[in-house]
Protein backbone atom coordinates (compact mmCIF):
# COMPACT_ATOMS: atom_id res chain seq x y z
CA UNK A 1 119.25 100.07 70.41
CA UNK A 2 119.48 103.91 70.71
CA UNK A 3 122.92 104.93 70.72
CA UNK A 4 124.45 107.99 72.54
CA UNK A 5 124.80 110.00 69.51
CA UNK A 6 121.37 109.68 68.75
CA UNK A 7 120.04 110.64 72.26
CA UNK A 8 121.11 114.58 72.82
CA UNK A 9 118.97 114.83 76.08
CA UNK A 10 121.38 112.09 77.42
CA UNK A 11 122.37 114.18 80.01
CA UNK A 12 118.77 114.62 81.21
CA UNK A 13 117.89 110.81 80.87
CA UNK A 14 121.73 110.52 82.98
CA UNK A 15 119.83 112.71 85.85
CA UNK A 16 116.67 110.07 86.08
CA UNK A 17 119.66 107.23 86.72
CA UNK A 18 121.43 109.34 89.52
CA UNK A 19 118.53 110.48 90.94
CA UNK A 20 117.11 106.86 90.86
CA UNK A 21 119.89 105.47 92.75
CA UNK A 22 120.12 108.48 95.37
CA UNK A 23 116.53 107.88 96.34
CA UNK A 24 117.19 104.34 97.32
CA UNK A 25 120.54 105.59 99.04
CA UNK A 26 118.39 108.38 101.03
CA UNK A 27 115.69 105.81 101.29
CA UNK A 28 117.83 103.78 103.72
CA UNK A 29 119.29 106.99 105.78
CA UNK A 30 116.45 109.17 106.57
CA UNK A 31 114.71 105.63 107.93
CA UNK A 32 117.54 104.93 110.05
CA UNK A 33 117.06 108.96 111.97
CA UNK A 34 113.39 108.73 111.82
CA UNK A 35 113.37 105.20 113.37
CA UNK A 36 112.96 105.64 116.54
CA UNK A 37 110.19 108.28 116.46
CA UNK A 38 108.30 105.49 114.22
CA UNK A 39 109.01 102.99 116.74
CA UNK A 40 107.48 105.77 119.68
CA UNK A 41 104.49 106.35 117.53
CA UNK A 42 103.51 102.50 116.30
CA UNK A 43 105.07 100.92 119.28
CA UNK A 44 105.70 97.18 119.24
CA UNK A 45 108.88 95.84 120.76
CA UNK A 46 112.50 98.04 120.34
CA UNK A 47 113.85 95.46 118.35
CA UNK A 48 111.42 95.91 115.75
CA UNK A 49 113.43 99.38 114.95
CA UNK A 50 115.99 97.56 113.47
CA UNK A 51 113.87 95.45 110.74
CA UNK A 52 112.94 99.01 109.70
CA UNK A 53 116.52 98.87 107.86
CA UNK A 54 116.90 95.25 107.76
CA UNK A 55 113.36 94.54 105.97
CA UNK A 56 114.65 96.85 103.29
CA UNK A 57 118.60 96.08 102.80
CA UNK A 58 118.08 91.88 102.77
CA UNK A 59 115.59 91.49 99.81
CA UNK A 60 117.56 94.26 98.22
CA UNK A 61 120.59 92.16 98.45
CA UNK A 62 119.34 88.52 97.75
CA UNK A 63 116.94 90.26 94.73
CA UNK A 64 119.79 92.72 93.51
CA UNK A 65 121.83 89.99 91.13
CA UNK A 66 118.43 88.81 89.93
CA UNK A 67 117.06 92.14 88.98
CA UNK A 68 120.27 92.87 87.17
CA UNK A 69 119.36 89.68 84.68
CA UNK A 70 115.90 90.45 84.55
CA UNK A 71 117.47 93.90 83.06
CA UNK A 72 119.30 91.87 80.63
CA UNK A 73 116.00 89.66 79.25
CA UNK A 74 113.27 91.58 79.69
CA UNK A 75 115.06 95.53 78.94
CA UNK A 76 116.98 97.97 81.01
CA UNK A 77 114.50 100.91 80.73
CA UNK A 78 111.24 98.95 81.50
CA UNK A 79 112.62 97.31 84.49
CA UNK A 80 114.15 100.75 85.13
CA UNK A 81 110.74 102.45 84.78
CA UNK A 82 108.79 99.32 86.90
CA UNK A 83 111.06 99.60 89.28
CA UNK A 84 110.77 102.96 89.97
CA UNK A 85 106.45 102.80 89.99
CA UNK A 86 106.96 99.88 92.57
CA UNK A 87 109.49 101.52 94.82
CA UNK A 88 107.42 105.01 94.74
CA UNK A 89 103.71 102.76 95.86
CA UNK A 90 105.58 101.08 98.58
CA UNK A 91 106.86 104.36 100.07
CA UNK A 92 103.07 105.45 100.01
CA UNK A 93 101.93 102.43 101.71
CA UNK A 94 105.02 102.64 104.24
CA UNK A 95 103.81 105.87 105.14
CA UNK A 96 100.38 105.13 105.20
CA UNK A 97 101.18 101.86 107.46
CA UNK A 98 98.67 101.43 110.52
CA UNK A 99 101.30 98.78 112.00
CA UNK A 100 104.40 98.16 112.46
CA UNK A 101 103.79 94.62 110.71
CA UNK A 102 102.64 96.22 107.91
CA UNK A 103 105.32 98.91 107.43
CA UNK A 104 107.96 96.26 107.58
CA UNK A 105 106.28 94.82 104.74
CA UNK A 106 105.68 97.13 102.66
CA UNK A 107 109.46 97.71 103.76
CA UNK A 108 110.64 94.60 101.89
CA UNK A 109 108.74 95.49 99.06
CA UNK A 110 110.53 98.86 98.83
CA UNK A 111 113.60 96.65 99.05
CA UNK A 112 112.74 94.37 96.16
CA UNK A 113 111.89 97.23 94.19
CA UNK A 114 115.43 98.59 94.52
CA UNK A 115 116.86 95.94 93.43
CA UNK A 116 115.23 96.35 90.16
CA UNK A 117 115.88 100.08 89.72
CA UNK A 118 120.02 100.14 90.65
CA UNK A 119 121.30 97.04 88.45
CA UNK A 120 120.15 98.94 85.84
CA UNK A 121 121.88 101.93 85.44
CA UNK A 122 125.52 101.09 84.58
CA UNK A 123 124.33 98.89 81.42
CA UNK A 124 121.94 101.99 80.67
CA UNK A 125 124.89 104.66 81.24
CA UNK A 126 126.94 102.72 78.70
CA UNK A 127 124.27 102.39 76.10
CA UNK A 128 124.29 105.93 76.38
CA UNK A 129 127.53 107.44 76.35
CA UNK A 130 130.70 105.86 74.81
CA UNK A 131 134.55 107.24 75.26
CA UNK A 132 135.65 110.28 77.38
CA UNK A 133 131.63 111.02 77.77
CA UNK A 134 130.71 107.45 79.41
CA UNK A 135 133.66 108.11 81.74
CA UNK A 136 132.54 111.57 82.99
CA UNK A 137 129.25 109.55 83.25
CA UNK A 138 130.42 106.91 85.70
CA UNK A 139 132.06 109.60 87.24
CA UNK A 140 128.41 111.19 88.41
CA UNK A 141 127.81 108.38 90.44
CA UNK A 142 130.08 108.44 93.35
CA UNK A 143 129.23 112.59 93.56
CA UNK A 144 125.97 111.69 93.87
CA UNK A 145 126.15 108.52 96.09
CA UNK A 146 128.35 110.94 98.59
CA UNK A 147 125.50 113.95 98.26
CA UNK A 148 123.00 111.36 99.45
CA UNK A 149 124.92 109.98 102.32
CA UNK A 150 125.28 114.10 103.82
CA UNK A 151 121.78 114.71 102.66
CA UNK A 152 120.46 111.66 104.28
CA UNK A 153 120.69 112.14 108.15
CA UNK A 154 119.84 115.77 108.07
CA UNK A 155 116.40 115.03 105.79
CA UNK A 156 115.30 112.65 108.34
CA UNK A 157 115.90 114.56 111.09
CA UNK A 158 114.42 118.00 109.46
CA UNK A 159 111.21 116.05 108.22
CA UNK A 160 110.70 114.26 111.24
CA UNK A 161 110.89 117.35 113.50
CA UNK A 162 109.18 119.89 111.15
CA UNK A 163 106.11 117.37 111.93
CA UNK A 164 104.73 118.78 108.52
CA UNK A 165 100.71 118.59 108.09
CA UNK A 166 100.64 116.09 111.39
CA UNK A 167 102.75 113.57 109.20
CA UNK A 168 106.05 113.35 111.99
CA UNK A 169 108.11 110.34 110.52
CA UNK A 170 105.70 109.66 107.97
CA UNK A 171 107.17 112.54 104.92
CA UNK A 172 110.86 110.50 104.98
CA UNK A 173 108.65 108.00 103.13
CA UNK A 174 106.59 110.70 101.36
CA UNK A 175 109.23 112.56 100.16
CA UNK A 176 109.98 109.33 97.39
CA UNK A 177 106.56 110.96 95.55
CA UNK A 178 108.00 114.01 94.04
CA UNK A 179 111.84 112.26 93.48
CA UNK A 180 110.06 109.77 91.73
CA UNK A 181 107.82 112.06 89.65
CA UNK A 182 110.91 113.78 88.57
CA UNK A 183 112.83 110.28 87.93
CA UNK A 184 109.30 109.15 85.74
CA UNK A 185 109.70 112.37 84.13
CA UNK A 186 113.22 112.18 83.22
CA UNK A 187 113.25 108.38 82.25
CA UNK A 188 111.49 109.18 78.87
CA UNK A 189 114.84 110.13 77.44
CA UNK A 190 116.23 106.35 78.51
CA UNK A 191 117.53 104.42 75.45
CA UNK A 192 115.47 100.96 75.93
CA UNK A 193 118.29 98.09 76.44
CA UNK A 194 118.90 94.75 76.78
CA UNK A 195 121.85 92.08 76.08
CA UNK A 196 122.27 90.91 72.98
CA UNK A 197 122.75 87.21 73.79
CA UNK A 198 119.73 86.86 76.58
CA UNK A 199 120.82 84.81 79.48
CA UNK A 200 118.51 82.44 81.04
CA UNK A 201 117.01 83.04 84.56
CA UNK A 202 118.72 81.17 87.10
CA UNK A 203 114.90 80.47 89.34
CA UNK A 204 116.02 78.12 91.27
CA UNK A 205 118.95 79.25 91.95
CA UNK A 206 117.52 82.94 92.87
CA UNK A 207 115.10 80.82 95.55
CA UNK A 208 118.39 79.32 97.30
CA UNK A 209 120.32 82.37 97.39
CA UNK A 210 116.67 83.88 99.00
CA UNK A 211 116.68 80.90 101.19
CA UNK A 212 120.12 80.48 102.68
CA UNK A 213 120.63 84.63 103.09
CA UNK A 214 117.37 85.02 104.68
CA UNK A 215 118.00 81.64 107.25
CA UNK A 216 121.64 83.00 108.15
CA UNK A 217 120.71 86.81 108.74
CA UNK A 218 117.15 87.03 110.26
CA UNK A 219 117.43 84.90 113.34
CA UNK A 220 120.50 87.42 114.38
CA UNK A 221 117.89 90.32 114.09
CA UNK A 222 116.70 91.13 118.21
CA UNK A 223 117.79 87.49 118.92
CA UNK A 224 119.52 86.04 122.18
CA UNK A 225 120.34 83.22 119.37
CA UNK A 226 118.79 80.62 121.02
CA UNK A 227 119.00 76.33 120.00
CA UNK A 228 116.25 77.07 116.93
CA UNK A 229 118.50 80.32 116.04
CA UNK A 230 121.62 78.42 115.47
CA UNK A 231 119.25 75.67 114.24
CA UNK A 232 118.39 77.99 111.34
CA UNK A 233 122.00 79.75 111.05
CA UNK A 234 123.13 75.93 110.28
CA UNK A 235 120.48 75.29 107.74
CA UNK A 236 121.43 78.69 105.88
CA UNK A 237 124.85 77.53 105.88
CA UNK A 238 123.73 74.00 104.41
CA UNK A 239 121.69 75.77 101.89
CA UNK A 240 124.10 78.17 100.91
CA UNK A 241 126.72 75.51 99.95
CA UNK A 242 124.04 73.98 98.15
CA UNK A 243 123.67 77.46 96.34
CA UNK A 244 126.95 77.23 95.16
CA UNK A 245 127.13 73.42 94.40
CA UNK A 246 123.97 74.58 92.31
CA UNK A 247 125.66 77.62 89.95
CA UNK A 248 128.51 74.85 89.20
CA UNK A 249 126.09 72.83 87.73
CA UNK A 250 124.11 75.50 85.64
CA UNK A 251 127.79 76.68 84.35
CA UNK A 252 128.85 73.31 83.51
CA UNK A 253 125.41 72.40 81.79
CA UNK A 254 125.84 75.74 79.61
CA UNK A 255 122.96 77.58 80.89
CA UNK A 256 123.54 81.44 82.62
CA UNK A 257 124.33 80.75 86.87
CA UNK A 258 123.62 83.79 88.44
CA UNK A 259 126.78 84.19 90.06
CA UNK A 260 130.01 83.55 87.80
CA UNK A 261 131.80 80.35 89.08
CA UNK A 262 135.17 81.24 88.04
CA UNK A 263 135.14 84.38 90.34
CA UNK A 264 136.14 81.69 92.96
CA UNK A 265 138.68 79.81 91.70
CA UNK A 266 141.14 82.28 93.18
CA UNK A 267 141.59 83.19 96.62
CA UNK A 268 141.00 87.35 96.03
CA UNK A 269 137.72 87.75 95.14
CA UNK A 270 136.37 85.25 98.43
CA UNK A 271 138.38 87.15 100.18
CA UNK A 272 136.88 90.66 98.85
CA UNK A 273 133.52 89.47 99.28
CA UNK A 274 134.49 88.93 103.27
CA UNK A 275 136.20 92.27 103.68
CA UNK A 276 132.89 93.45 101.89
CA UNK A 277 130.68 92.67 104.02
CA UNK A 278 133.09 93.30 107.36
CA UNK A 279 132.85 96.83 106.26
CA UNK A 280 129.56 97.82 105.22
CA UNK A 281 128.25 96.15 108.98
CA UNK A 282 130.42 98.52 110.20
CA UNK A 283 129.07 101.60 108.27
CA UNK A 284 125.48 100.82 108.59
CA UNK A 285 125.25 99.11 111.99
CA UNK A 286 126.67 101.67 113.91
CA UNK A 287 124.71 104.81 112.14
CA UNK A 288 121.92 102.69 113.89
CA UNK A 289 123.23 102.69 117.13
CA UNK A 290 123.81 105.91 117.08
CA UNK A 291 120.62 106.58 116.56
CA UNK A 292 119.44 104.74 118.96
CA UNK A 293 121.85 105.94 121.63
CA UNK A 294 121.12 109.42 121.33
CA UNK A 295 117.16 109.34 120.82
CA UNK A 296 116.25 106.40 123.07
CA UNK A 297 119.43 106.32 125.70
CA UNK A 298 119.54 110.00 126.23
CA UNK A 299 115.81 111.46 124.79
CA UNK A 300 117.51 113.72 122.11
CA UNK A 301 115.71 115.01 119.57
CA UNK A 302 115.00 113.66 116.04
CA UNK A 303 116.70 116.73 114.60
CA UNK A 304 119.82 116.73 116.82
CA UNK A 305 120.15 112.86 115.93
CA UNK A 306 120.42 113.90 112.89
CA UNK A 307 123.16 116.68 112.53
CA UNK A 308 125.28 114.57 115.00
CA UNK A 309 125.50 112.31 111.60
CA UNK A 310 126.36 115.08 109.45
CA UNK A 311 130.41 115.38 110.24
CA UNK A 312 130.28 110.92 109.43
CA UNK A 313 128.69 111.85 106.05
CA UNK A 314 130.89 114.90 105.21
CA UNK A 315 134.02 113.48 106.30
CA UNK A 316 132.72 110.35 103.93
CA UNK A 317 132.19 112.58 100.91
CA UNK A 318 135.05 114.54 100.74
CA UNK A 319 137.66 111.63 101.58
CA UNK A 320 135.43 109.37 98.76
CA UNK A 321 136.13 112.12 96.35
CA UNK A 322 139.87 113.16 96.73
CA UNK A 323 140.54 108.75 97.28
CA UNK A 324 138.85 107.93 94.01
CA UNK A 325 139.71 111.24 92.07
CA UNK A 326 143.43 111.30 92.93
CA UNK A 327 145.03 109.00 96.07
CA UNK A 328 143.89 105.53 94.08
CA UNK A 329 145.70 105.99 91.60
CA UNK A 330 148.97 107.18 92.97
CA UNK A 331 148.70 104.63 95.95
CA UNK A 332 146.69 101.69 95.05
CA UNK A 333 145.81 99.40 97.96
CA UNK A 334 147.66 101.45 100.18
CA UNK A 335 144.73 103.99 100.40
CA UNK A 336 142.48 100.99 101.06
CA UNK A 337 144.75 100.07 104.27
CA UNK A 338 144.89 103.70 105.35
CA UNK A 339 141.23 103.94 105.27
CA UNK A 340 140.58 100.95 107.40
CA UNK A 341 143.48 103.16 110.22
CA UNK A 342 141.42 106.16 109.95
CA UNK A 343 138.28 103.80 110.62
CA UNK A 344 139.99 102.06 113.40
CA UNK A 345 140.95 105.81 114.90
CA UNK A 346 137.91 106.94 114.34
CA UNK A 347 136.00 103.69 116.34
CA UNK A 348 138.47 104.30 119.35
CA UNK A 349 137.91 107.97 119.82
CA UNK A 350 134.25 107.27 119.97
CA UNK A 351 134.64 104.48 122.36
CA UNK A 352 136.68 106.66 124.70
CA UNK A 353 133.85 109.23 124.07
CA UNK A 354 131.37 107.10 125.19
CA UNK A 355 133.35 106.07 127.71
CA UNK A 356 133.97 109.10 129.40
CA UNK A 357 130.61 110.73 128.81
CA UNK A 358 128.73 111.86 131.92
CA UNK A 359 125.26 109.56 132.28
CA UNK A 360 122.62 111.59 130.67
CA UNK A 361 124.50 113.95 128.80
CA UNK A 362 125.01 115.03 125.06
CA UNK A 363 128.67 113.70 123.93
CA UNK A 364 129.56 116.50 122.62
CA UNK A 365 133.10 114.62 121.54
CA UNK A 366 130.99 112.34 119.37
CA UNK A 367 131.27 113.85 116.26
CA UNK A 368 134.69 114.65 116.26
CA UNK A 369 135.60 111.15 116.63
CA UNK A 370 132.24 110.13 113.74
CA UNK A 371 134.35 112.47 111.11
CA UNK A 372 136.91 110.06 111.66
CA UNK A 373 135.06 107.13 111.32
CA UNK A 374 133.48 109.02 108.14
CA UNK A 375 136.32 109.58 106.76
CA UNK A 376 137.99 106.13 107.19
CA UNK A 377 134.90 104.65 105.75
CA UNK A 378 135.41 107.14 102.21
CA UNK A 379 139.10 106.22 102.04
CA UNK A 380 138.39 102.85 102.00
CA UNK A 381 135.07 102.13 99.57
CA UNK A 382 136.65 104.03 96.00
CA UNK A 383 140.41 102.03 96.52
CA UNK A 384 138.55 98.73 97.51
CA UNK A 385 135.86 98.48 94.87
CA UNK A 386 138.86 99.91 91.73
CA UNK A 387 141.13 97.02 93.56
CA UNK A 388 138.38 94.12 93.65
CA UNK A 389 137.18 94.64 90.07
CA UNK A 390 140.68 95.52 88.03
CA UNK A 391 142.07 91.69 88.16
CA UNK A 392 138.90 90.16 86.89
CA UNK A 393 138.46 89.24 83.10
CA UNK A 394 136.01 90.97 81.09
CA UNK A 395 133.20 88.39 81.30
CA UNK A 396 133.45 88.52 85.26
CA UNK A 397 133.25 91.89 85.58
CA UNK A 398 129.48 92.09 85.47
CA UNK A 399 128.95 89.22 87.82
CA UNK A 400 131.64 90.74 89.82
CA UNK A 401 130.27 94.10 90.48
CA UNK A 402 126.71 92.83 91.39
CA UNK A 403 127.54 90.64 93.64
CA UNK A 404 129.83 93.00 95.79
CA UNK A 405 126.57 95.24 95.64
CA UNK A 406 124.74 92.41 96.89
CA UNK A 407 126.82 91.61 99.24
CA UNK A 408 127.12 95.25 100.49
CA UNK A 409 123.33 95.52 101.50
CA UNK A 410 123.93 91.97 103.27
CA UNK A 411 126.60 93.34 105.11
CA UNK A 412 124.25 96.08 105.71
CA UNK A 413 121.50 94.12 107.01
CA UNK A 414 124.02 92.17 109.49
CA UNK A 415 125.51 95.03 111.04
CA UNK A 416 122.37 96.28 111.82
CA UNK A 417 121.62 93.17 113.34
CA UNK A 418 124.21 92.33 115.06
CA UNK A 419 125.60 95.77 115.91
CA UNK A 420 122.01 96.58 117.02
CA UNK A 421 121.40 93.46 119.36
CA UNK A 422 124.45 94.49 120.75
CA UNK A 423 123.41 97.78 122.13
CA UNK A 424 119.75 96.93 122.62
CA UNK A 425 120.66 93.77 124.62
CA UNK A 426 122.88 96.19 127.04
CA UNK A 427 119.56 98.02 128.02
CA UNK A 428 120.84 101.05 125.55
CA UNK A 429 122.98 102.48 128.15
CA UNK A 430 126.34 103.83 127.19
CA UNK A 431 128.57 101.16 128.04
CA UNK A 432 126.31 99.00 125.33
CA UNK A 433 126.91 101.98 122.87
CA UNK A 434 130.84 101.50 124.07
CA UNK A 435 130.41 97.85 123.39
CA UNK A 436 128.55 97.43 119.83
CA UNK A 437 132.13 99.90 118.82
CA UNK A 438 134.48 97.18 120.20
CA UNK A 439 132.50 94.76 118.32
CA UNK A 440 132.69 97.02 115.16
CA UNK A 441 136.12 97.39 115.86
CA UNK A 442 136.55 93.52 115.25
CA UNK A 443 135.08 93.72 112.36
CA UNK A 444 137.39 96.28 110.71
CA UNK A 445 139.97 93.53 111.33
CA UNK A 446 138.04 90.86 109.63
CA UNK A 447 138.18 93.38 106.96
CA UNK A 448 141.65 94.09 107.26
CA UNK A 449 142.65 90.76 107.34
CA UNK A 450 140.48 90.17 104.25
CA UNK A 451 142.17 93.03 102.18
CA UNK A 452 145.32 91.83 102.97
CA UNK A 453 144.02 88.34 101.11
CA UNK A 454 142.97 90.19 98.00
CA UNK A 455 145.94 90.57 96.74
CA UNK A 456 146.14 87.50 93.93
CA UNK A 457 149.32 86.43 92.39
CA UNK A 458 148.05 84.41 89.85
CA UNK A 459 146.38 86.81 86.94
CA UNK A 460 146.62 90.29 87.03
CA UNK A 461 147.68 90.80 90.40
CA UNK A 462 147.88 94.31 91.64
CA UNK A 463 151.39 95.02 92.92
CA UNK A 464 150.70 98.18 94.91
């Protein structure tokens, strides 16, 4: 295995990771602006706008675990590298899509492709760097992750509306080419890596997980949840259980389950895994309503869409950064429960905004009250992700931190679900805007109420 002092363009093969990961990031935000222009131009029903996110996030999540083992096997870099090649010939085909069928496809391919490239890139980071270096390292990431989430709205919009060579909404999925040139480029300076015990591939396990996500999640996507919805909800939670009943038995057999048993033999991790996915619904489903609201309920442009997002990702980078670079670790979990306020402020402003707003009309309150929300939302992610991971033993930790990614592009795919059925069943007026925020509001308490739970008493509890 190459080591970091044998690699002197690790810096270089560092900017191939990043940019890696903020492609898939950007991926998911400049679809989310350009959606409903997509929607105008393939037509189909107006539900179908939000399996435009949803066909992405849920194979990324179910796949995301699995991808992270297939690292381990079959090597870090290659699946890296494949991963990257797949993702960049889906965006082609996405763009090139005919159909709305067939871009949602191709959509879930892109998805399943991410999952390869992002589990990757903390086990190749470490390979690469050791001591002060690896930290400044990790340290990229959240930079990056926060540069994506401003850059995101405002390339959809700008791309969209500069209508470049007749392509409209088609160059947010062209724009992957060149990013993904660069990434190829760059990834020749990756150290190849894999474990050094292989684990075993947990297939059947992997086809549950698939199974019981997919039954629980897609009948809530532009559903009235009819008798054969909650038919299928049921069944997901059946198979599910059986999921878990199945990673017991691969543990106790001595073969590699793909999710760590003992991460639930206490009552914090559960209980992070809840809060979780609360949260990133939140985040996710309402950027889609948004969206919605402003292009379809009021006809504003692509571009304006947009830059209405831009104080929610601002306000999200800069509170991410000073949280993880200085609050966390003067006030622990207490920046985590000030986040979730700032959220909750931010959700009530806008609900007052909508409420208020004259029929027809630009809010112009909006974002105001979205730099809250923003801002809430990067208080809370760098204190609850330090706070879920620092209790667990060494041996969870991996398990650990890909499942909370998983289960962040689940809760991803259900906020855009639910959040979006919310406003779409209202007829997109503003009071169904003003709703989908009460229900999002909920939601912050289920995650509330969850992060009060995470605090465990029995090993390593964090006292602050």
């Amino acid at each position: 295995m190459t080591t970091h002092h044998l690699n002197p363009s690790r810096w270089l093969a560092l900017g191939a990771l990043l940019l890696g990961e903020a492609m898939n990031l950007l991926d998911a935000t400049v679809v989310q602006v350009a959606a409903p222009a997509i929607h105008a131009d393939l037509g189909g029903a107006v539900s179908d706008v939000q399996w435009f996110g949803a066909a992405y996030t849920l194979p990324f999540a179910v796949l995301l675990v699995t991808g992270g083992r297939l690292g381990d096997i079959l090597g870090r870099k290659r699946l890296f590298v494949a991963g990257v090649v797949g993702f960049t010939l889906a965006s082609v085909a996405c763009a090139l899509s005919p159909t709305v069928g067939v871009l949602i496809a191709f959509r879930a391919v892109q998805g399943a492709a991410a999952a390869v490239i992002v589990p990757q890139t903390i086990g190749l980071i470490k390979a690469m760097f050791a001591g002060p270096e690896m930290s400044r390292a990790l340290g990229c990431i959240g930079p990056v992750m926060g540069l994506a989430a401003v850059c995101g709205p405002v390339l959809g919009g700008v791309l969209t509306h500069a209508d470049l060579f007749g392509s409209s909404w088609r160059a947010v999925f062209l724009v992957n080419v060149p990013l993904a040139l660069v990434v190829l480029c760059l990834s020749r300076e990756l150290p190849e890596d894999r474990a050094p015990v292989r684990p075993t591939l947990d297939v059947p396990g992997t086809l549950l997980a698939m199974t019981g996500t997919a039954l629980l999640v897609l009948p809530l996507i532009g559903s009235d949840l009819s008798l054969r919805s909650w038919a299928a909800i049921a069944t997901g939670v059946a198979v599910l259980v059986a999921f878990a009943l199945h990673q017991r038995h691969v543990a106790a057999t001595g073969r590699t389950p793909l999710v760590e048993p003992g991460l639930f033999a206490h009552r914090a991790f559960p209980a992070a895994l809840v809060a979780s996915t609360a949260f990133f619904a939140v985040t996710n489903g309402l950027m889609t309503v948004v969206v919605l609201q402003l292009q379809l309920g009021l006809g504003i442009s692509v571009l304006q869409s947009g830059l209405t997002l831009v104080p929610w990702s601002l306000g999200l980078a800069v509170a991410s950064w000073a949280a993880g670079a200085y609050w966390v670790r003067r006030w622990g979990r207490r920046v985590m429960y000030a986040g979730l306020g700032v959220l909750l402020a931010g959700l009530s402003a806008s609900v007052a905004v909508y409420h208020w707003a004259t029929p027809g009309a630009y809010p112009r309150a909006l974002p105001l009250a979205l730099t809250a929300v923003g801002c809430g939302a990067g208080l809370f992610a760098p204190a609850f992700f330090t706070l879920a991971l620092t209790p667990l033993r060494p041996r969870e930790t991996g398990s650990a931190a890909g499942l909370l990614n998983a289960v962040q592009q689940l809760g991803a795919t259900v906020g855009v679900a639910v959040l979006g059925s919310v406003y779409l069943h209202g007829a997109g007026s503003l009071r169904a805007a003003e709703r989908a925020f009460w229900v999002a509001a909920g939601l912050v308490g289920v995650a509330l109420v969850a992060s009060g739970l995470m605090r465990e008493t029995g090993r390593g509890a964090l006292r602050r």
